[in-house]
Protein backbone atom coordinates (compact mmCIF):
# COMPACT_ATOMS: atom_id res chain seq x y z
CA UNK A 1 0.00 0.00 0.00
CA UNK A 2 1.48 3.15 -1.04
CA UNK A 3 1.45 6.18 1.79
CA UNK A 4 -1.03 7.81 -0.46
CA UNK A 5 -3.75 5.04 0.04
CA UNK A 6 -2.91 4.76 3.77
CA UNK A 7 -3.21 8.72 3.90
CA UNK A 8 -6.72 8.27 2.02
CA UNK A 9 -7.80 5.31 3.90
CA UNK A 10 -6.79 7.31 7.49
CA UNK A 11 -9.13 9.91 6.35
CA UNK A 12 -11.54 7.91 5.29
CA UNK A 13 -11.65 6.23 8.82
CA UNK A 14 -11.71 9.87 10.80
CA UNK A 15 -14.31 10.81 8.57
CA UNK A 16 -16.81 7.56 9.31
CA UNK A 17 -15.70 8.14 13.12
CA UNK A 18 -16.46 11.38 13.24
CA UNK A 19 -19.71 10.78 11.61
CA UNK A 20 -20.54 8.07 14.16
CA UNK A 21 -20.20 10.49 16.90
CA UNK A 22 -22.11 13.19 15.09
CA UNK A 23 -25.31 10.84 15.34
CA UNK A 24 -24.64 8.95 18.51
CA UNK A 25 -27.26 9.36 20.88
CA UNK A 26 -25.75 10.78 23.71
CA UNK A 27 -22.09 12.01 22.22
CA UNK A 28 -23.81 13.81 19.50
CA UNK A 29 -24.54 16.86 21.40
CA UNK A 30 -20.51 16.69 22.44
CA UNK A 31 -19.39 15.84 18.85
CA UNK A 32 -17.91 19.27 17.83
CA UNK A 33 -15.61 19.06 20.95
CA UNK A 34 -13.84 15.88 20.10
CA UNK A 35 -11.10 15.60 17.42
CA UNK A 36 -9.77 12.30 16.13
CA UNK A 37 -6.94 11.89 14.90
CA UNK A 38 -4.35 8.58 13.83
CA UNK A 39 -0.82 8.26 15.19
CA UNK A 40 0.80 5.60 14.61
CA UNK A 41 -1.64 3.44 13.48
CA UNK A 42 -3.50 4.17 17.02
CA UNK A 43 -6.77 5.76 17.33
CA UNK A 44 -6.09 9.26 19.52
CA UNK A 45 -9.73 10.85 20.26
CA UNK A 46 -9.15 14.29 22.11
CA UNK A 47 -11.32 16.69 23.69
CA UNK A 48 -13.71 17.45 26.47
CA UNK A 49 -16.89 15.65 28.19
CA UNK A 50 -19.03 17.16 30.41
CA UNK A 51 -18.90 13.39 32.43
CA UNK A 52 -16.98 10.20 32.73
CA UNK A 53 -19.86 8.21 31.64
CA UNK A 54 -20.17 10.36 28.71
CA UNK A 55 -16.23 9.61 27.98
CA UNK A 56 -16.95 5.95 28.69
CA UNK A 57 -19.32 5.52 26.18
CA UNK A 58 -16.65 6.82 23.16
CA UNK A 59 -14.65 3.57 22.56
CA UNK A 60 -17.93 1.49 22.47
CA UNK A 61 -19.20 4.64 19.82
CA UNK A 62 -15.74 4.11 17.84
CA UNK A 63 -16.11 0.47 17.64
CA UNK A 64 -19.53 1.05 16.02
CA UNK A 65 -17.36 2.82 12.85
CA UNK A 66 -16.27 -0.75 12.24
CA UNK A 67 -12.66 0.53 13.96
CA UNK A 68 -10.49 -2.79 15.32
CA UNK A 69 -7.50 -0.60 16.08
CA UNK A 70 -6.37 0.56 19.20
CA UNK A 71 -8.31 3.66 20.65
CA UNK A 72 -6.78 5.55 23.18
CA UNK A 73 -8.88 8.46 24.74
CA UNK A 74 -7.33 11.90 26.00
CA UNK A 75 -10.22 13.54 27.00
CA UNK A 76 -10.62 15.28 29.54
CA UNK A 77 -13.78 15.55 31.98
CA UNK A 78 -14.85 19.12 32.99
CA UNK A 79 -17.65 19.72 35.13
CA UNK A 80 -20.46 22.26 33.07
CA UNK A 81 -20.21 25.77 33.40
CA UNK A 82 -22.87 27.15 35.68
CA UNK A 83 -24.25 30.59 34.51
């Protein structure tokens, strides 16, 4: 496989992970806080979660974009802003 089809296929996988969270039932509000990216030919999914059972639920979420690499999660929880 030539780097340009593992570039294309890369960004073919962020896209249909990113679309995944966009519709997920619970993430989907989140979705524009995350960012995925591949490093190494690991998963990295970065951002921030209002809750830990929010940030639980993003592996299980990833797996659902037919992904059997490794995922590693760096994001952070942050309690919501009270106005």
């Amino acid at each position: 496989m030539t780097s340009q089809e593992c570039e294309s296929r890369e960004q073919r996988l962020i896209e249909s992970i990113a679309a995944v969270l966009s519709v997920h039932e619970t993430l989907q509000p989140y979705s524009k806080d995350l960012s995925v990216s591949i490093e190494d030919s690991t998963i990295i999914i970065r951002g921030r979660l209002p809750s830990t059972q929010l940030r639980s639920q993003l592996i299980p979420a990833v797996r659902k974009a037919g992904v059997l690499e490794q995922v590693v999660t760096e994001v952070e929880v942050t309690a919501a802003k009270v106005s």
